[in-house]
PDB file of N, CA and C in Angstrom:
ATOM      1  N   UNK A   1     -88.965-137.451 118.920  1.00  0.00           N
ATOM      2  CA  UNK A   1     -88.235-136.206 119.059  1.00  0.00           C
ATOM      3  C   UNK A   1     -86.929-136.313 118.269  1.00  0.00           C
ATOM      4  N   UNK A   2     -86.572-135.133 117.123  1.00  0.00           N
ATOM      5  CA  UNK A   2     -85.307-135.365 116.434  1.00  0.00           C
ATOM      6  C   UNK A   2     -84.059-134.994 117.240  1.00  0.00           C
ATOM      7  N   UNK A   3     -83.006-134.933 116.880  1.00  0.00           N
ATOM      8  CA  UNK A   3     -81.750-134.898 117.657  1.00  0.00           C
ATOM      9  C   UNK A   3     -81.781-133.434 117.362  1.00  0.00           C
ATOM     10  N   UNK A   4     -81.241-132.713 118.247  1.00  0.00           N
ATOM     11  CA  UNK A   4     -80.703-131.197 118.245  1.00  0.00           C
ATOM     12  C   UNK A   4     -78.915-131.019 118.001  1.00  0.00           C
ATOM     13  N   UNK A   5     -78.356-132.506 117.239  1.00  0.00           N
ATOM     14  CA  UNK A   5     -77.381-131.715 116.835  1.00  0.00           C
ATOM     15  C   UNK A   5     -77.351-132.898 114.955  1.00  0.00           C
ATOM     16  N   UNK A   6     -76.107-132.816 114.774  1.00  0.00           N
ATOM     17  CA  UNK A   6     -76.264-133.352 113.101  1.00  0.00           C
ATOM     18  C   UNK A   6     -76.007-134.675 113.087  1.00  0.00           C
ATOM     19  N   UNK A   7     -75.897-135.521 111.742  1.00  0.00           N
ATOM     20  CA  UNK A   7     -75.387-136.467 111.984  1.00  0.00           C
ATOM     21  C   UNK A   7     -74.313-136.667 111.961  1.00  0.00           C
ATOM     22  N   UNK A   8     -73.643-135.792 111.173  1.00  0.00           N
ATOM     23  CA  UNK A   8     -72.304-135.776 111.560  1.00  0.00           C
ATOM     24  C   UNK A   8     -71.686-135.204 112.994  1.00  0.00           C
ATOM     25  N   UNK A   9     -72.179-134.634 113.416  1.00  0.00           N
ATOM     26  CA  UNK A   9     -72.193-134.127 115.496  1.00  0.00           C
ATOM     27  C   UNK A   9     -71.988-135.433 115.944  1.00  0.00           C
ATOM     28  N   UNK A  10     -73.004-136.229 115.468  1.00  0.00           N
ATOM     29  CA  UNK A  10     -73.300-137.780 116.420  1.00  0.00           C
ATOM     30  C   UNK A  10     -72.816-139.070 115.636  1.00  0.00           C
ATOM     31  N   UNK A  11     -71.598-138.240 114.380  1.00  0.00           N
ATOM     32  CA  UNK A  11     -70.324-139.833 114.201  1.00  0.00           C
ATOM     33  C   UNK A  11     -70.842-140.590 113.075  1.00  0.00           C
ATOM     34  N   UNK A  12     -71.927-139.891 112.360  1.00  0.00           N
ATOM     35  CA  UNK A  12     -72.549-139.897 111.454  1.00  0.00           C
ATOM     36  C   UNK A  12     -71.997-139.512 110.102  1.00  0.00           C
ATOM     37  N   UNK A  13     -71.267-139.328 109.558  1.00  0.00           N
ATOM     38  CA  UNK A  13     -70.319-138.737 108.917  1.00  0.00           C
ATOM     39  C   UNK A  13     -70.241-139.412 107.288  1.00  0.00           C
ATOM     40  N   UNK A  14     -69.261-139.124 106.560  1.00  0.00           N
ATOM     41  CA  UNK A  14     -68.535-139.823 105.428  1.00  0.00           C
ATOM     42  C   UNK A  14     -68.130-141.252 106.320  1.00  0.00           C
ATOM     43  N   UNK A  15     -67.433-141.091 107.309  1.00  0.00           N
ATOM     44  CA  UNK A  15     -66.562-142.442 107.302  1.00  0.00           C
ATOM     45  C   UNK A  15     -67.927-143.376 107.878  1.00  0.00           C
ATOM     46  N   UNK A  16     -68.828-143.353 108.627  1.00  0.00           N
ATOM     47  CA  UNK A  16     -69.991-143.854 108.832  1.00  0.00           C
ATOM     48  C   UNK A  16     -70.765-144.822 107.651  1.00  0.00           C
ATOM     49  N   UNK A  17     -70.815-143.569 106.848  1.00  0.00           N
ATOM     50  CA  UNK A  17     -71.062-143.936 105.228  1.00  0.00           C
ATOM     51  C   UNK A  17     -70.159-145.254 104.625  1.00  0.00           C
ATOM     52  N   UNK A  18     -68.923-145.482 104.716  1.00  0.00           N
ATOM     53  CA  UNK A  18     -68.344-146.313 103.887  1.00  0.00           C
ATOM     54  C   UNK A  18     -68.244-147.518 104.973  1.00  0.00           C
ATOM     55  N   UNK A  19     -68.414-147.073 105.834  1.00  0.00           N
ATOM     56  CA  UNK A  19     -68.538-148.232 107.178  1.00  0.00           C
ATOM     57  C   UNK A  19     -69.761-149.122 107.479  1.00  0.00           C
ATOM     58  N   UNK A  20     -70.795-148.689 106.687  1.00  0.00           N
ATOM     59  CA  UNK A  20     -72.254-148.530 106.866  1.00  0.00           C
ATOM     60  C   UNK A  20     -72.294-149.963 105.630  1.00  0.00           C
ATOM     61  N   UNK A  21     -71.769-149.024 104.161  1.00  0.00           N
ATOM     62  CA  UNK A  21     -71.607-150.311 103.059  1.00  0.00           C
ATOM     63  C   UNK A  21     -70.611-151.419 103.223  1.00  0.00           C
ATOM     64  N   UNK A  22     -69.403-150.911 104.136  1.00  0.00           N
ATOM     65  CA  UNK A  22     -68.717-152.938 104.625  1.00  0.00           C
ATOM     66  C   UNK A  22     -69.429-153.728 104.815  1.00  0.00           C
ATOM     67  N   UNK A  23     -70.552-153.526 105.970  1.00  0.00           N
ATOM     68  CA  UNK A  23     -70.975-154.003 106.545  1.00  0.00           C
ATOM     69  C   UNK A  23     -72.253-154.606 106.259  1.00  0.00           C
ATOM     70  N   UNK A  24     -72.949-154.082 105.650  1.00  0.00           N
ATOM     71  CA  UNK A  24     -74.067-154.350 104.319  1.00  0.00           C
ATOM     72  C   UNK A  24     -73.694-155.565 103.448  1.00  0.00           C
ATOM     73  N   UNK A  25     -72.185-155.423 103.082  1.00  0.00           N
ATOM     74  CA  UNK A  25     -71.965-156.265 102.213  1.00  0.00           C
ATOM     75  C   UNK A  25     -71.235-157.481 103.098  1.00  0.00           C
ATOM     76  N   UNK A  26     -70.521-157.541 104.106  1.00  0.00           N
ATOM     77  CA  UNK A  26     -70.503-158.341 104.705  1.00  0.00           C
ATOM     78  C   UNK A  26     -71.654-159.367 105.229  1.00  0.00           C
ATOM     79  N   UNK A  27     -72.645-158.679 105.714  1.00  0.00           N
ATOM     80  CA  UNK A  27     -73.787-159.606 106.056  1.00  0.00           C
ATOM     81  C   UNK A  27     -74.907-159.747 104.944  1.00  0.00           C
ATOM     82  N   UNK A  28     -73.863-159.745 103.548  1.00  0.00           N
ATOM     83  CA  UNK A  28     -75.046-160.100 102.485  1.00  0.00           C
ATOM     84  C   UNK A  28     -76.132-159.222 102.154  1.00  0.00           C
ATOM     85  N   UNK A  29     -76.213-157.967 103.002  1.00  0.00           N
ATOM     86  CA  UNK A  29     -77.664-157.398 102.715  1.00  0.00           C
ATOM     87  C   UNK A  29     -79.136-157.841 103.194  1.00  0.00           C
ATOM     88  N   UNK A  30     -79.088-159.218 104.384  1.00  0.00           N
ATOM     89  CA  UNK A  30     -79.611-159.689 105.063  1.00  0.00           C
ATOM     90  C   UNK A  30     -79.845-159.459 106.610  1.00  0.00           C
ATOM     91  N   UNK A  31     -80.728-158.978 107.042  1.00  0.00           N
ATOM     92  CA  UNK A  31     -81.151-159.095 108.434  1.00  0.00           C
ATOM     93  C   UNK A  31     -80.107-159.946 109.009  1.00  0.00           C
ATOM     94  N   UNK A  32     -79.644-159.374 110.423  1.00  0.00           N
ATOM     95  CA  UNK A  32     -78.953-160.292 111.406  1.00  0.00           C
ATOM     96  C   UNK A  32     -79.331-160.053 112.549  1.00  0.00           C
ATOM     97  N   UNK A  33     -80.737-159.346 112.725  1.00  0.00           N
ATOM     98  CA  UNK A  33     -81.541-159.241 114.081  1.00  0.00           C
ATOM     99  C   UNK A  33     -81.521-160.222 115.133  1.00  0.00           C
ATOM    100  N   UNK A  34     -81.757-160.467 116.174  1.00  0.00           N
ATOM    101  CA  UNK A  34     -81.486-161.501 117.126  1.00  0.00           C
ATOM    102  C   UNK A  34     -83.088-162.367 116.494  1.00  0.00           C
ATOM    103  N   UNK A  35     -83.940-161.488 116.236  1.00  0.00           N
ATOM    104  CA  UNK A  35     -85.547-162.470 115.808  1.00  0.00           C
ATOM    105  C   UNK A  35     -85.213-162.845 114.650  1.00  0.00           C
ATOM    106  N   UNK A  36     -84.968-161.936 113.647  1.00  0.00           N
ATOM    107  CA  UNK A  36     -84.862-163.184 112.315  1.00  0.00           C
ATOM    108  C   UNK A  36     -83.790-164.456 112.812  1.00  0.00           C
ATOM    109  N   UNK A  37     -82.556-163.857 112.907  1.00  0.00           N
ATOM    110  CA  UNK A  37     -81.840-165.253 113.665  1.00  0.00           C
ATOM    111  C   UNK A  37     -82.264-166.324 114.156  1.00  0.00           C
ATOM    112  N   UNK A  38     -83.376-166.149 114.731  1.00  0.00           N
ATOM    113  CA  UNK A  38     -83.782-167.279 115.774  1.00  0.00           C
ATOM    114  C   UNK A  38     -85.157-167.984 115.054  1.00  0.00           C
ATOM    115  N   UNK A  39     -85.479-167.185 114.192  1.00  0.00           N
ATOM    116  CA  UNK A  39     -86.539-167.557 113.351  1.00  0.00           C
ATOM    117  C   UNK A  39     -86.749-167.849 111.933  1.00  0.00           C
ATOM    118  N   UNK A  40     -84.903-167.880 111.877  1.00  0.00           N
ATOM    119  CA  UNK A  40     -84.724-168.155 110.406  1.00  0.00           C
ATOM    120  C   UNK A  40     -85.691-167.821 109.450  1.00  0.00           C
ATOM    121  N   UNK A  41     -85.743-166.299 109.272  1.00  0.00           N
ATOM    122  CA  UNK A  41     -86.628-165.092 108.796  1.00  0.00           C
ATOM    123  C   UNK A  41     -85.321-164.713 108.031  1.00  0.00           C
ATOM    124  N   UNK A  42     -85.454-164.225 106.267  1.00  0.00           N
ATOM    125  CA  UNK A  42     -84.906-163.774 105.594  1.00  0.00           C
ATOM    126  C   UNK A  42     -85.276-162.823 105.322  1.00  0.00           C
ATOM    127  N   UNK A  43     -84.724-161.896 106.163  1.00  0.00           N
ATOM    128  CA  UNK A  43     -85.366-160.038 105.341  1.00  0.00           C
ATOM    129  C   UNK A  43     -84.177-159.281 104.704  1.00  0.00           C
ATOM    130  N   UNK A  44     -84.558-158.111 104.144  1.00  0.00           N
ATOM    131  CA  UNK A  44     -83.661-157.697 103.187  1.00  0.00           C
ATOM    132  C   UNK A  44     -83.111-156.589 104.252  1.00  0.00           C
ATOM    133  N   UNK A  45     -81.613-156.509 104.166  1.00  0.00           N
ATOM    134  CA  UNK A  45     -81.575-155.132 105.106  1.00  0.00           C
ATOM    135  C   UNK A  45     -80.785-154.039 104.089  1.00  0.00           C
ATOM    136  N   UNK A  46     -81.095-153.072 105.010  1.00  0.00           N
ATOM    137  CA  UNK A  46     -80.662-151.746 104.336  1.00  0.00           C
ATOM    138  C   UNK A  46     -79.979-150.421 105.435  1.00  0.00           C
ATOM    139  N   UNK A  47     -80.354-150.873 106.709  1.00  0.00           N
ATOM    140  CA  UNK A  47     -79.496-150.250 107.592  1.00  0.00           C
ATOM    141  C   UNK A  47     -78.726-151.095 108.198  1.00  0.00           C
ATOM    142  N   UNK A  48     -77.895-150.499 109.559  1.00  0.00           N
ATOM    143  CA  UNK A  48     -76.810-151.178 110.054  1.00  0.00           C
ATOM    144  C   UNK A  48     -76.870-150.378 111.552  1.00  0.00           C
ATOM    145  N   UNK A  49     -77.257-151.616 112.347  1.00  0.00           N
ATOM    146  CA  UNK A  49     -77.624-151.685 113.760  1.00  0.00           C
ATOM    147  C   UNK A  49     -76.622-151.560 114.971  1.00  0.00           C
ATOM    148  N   UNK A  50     -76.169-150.835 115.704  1.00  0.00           N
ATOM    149  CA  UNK A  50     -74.854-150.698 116.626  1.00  0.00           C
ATOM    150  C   UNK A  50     -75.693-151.898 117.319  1.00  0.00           C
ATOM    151  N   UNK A  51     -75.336-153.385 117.863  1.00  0.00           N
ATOM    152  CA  UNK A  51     -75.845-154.292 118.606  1.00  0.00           C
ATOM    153  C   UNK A  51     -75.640-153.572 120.254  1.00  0.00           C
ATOM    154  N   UNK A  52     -74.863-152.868 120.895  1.00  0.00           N
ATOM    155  CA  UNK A  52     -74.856-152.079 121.786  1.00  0.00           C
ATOM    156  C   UNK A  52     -74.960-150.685 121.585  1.00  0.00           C
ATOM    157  N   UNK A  53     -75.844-150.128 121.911  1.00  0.00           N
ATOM    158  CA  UNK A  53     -76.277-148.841 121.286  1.00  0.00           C
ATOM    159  C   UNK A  53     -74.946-147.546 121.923  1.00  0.00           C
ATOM    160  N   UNK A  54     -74.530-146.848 120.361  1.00  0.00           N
ATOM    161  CA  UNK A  54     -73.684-146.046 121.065  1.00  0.00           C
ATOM    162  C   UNK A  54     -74.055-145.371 122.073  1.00  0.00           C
ATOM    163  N   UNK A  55     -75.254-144.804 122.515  1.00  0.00           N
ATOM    164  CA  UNK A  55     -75.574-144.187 124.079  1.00  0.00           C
ATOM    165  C   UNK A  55     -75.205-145.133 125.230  1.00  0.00           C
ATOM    166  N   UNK A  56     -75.345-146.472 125.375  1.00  0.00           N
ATOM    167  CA  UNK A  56     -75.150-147.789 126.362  1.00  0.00           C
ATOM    168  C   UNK A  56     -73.448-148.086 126.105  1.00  0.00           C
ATOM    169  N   UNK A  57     -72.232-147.346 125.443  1.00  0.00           N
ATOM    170  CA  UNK A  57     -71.175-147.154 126.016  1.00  0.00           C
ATOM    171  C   UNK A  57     -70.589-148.111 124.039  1.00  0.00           C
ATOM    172  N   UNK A  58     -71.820-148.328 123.255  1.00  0.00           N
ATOM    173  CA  UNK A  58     -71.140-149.426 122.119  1.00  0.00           C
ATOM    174  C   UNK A  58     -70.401-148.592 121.062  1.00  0.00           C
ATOM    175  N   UNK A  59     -69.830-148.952 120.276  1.00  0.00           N
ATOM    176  CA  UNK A  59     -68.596-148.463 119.660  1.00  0.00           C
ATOM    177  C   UNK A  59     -69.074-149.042 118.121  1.00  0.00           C
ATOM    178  N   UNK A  60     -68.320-148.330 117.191  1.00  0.00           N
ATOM    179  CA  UNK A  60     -68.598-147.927 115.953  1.00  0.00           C
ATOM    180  C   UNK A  60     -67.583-149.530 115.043  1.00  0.00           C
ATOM    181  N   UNK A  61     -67.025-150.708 116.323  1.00  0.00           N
ATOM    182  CA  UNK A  61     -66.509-151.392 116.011  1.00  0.00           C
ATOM    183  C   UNK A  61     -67.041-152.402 114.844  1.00  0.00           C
ATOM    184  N   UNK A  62     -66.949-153.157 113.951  1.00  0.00           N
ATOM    185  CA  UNK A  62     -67.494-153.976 113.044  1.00  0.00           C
ATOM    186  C   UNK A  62     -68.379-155.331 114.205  1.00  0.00           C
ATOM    187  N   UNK A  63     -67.898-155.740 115.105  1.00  0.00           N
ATOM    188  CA  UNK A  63     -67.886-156.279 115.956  1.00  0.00           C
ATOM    189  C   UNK A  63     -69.586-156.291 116.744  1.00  0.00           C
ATOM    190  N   UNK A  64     -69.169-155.188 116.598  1.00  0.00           N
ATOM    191  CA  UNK A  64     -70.863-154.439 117.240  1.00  0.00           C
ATOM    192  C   UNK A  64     -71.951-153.892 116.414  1.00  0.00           C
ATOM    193  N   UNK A  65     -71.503-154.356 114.857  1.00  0.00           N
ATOM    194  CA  UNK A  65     -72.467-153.900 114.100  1.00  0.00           C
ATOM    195  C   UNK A  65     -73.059-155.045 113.322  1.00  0.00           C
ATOM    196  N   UNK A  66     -74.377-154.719 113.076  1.00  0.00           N
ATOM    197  CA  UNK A  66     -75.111-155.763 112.060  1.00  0.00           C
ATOM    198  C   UNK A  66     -76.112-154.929 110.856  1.00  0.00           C
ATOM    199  N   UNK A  67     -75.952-155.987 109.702  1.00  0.00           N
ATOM    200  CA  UNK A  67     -76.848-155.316 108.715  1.00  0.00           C
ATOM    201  C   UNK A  67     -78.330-155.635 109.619  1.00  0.00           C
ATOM    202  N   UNK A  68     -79.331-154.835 109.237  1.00  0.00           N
ATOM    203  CA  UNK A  68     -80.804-154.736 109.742  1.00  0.00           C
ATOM    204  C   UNK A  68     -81.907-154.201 108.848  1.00  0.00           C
ATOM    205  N   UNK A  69     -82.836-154.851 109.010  1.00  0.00           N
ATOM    206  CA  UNK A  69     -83.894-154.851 108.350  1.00  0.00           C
ATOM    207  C   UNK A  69     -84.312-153.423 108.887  1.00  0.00           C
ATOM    208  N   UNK A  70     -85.181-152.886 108.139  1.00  0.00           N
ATOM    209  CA  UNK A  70     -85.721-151.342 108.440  1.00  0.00           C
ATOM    210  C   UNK A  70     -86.775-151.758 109.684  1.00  0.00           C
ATOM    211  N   UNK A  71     -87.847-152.419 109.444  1.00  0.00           N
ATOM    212  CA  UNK A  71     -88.883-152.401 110.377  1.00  0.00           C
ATOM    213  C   UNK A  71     -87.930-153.823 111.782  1.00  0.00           C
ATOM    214  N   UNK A  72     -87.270-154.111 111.510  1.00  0.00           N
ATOM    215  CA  UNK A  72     -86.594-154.932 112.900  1.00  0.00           C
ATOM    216  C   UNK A  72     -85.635-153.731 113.573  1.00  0.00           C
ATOM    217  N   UNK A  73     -85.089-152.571 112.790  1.00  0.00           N
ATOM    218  CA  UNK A  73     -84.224-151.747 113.480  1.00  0.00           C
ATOM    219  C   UNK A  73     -85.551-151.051 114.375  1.00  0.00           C
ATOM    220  N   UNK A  74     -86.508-150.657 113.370  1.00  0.00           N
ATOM    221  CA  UNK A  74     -87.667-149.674 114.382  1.00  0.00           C
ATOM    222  C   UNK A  74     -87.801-150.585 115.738  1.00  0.00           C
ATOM    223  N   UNK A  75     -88.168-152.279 115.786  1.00  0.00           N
ATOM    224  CA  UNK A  75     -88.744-152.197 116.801  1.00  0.00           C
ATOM    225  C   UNK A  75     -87.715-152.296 117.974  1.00  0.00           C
ATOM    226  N   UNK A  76     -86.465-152.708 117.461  1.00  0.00           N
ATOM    227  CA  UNK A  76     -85.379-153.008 117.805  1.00  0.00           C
ATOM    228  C   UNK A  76     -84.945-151.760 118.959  1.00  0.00           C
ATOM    229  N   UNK A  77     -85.384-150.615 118.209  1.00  0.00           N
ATOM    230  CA  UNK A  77     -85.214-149.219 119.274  1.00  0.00           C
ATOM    231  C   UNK A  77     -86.273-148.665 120.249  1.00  0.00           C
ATOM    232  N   UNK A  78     -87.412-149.524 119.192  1.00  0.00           N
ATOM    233  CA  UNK A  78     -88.679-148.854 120.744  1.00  0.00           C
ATOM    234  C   UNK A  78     -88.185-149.928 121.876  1.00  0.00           C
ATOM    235  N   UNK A  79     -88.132-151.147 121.682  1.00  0.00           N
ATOM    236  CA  UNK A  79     -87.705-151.735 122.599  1.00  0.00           C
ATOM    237  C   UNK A  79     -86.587-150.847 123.803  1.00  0.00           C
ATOM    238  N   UNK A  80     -85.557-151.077 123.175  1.00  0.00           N
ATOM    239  CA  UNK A  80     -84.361-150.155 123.528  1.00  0.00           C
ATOM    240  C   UNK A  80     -84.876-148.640 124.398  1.00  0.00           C
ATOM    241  N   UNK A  81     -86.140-148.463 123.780  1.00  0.00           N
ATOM    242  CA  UNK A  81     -86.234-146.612 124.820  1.00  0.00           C
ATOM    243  C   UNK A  81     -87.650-146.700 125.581  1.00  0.00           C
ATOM    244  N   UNK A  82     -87.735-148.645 125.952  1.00  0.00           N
ATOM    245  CA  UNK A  82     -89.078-148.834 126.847  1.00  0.00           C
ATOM    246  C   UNK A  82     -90.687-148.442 126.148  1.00  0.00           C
ATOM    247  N   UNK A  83     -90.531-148.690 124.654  1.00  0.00           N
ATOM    248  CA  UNK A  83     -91.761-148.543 123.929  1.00  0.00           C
ATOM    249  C   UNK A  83     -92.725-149.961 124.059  1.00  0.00           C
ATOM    250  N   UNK A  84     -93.491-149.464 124.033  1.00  0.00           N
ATOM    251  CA  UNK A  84     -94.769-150.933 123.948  1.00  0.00           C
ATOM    252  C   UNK A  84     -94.866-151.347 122.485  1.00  0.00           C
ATOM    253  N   UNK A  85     -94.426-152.474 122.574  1.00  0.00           N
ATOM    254  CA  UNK A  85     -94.145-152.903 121.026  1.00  0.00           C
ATOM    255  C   UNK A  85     -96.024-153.863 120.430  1.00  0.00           C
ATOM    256  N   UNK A  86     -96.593-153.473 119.801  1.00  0.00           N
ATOM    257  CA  UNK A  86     -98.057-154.076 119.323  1.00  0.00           C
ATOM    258  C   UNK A  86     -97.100-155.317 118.128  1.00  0.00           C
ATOM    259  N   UNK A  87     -97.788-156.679 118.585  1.00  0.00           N
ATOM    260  CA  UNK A  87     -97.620-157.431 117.464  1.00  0.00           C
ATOM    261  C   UNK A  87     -98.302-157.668 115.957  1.00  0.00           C
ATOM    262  N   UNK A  88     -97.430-158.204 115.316  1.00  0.00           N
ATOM    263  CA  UNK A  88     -97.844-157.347 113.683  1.00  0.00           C
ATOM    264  C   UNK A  88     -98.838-158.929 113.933  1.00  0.00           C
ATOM    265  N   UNK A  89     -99.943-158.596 113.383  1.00  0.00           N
ATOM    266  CA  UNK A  89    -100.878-159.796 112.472  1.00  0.00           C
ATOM    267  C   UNK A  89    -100.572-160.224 111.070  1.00  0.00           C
ATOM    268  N   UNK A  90    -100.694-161.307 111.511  1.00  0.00           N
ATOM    269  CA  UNK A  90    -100.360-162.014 109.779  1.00  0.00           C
ATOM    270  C   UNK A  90    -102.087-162.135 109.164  1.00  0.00           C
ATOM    271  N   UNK A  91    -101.725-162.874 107.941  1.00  0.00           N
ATOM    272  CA  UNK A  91    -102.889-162.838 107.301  1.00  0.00           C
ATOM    273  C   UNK A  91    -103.953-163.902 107.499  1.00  0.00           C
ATOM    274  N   UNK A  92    -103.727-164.561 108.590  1.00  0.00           N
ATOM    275  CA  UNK A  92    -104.736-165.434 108.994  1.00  0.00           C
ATOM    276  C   UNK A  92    -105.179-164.838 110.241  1.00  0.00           C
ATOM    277  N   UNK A  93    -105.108-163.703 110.821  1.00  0.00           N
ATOM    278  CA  UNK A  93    -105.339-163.056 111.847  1.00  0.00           C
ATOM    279  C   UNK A  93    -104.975-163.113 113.317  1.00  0.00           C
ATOM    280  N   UNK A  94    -103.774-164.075 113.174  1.00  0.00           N
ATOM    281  CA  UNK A  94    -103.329-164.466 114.515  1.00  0.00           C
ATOM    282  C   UNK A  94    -101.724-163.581 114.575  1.00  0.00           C
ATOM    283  N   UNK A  95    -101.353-163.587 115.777  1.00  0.00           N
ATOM    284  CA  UNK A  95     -99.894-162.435 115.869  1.00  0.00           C
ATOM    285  C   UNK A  95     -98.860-163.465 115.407  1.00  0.00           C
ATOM    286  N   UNK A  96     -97.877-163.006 114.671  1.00  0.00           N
ATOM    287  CA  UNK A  96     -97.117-163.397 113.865  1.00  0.00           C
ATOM    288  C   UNK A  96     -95.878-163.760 114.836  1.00  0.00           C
ATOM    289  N   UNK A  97     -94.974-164.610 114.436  1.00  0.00           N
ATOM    290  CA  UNK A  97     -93.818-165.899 115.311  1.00  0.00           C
ATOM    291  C   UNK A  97     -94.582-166.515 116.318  1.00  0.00           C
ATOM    292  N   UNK A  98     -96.246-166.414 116.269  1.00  0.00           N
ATOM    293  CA  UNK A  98     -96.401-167.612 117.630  1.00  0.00           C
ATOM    294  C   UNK A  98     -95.846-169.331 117.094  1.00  0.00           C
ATOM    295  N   UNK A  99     -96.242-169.753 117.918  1.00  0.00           N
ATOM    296  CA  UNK A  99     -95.524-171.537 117.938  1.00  0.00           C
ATOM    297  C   UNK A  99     -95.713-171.913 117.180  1.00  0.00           C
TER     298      UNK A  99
END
């Protein structure tokens, strides 16, 4: 379901925008997901993740933000809104980060 107001309504804005590329370039343009982290997984990122979601009270602080991979932000939010997350298969047919 899309939002019923803009992105700029929801802080989305110009200054978002230049806040969006600090932060990009601060974390290299690299994933800083809690899974790549832990799995020393190098993905390329291109968005920028509030680590406390501004609805859960988080703030637009640098503090609370990370560069993010596109498909780690997706699952990153179904998680976040109680989605059933399906694990991706790798190419040997088994689910991908097992042991």
């Amino acid at each position: 379901m899309w939002p019923t107001t803009s992105r700029h309504e929801r802080g989305y804005g110009t200054a978002w925008d230049k806040l969006r590329l600090e932060i990009l370039k601060r974390d290299k343009y690299l994933c800083r997901c809690d899974e790549c982290k832990k799995t020393y997984r190098l993905r390329e990122a291109t968005q920028v993740d509030h680590r406390i979601p501004k609805a859960q009270g988080g703030t637009d602080d640098p503090s609370n933000l990370c560069a993010i991979n596109e498909e780690c932000h997706k699952r990153k939010t179904d998680i976040e809104n109680g989605r059933r997350i399906r694990p991706r298969i790798g190419a040997d047919g088994w689910p991908e980060g097992r042991g």
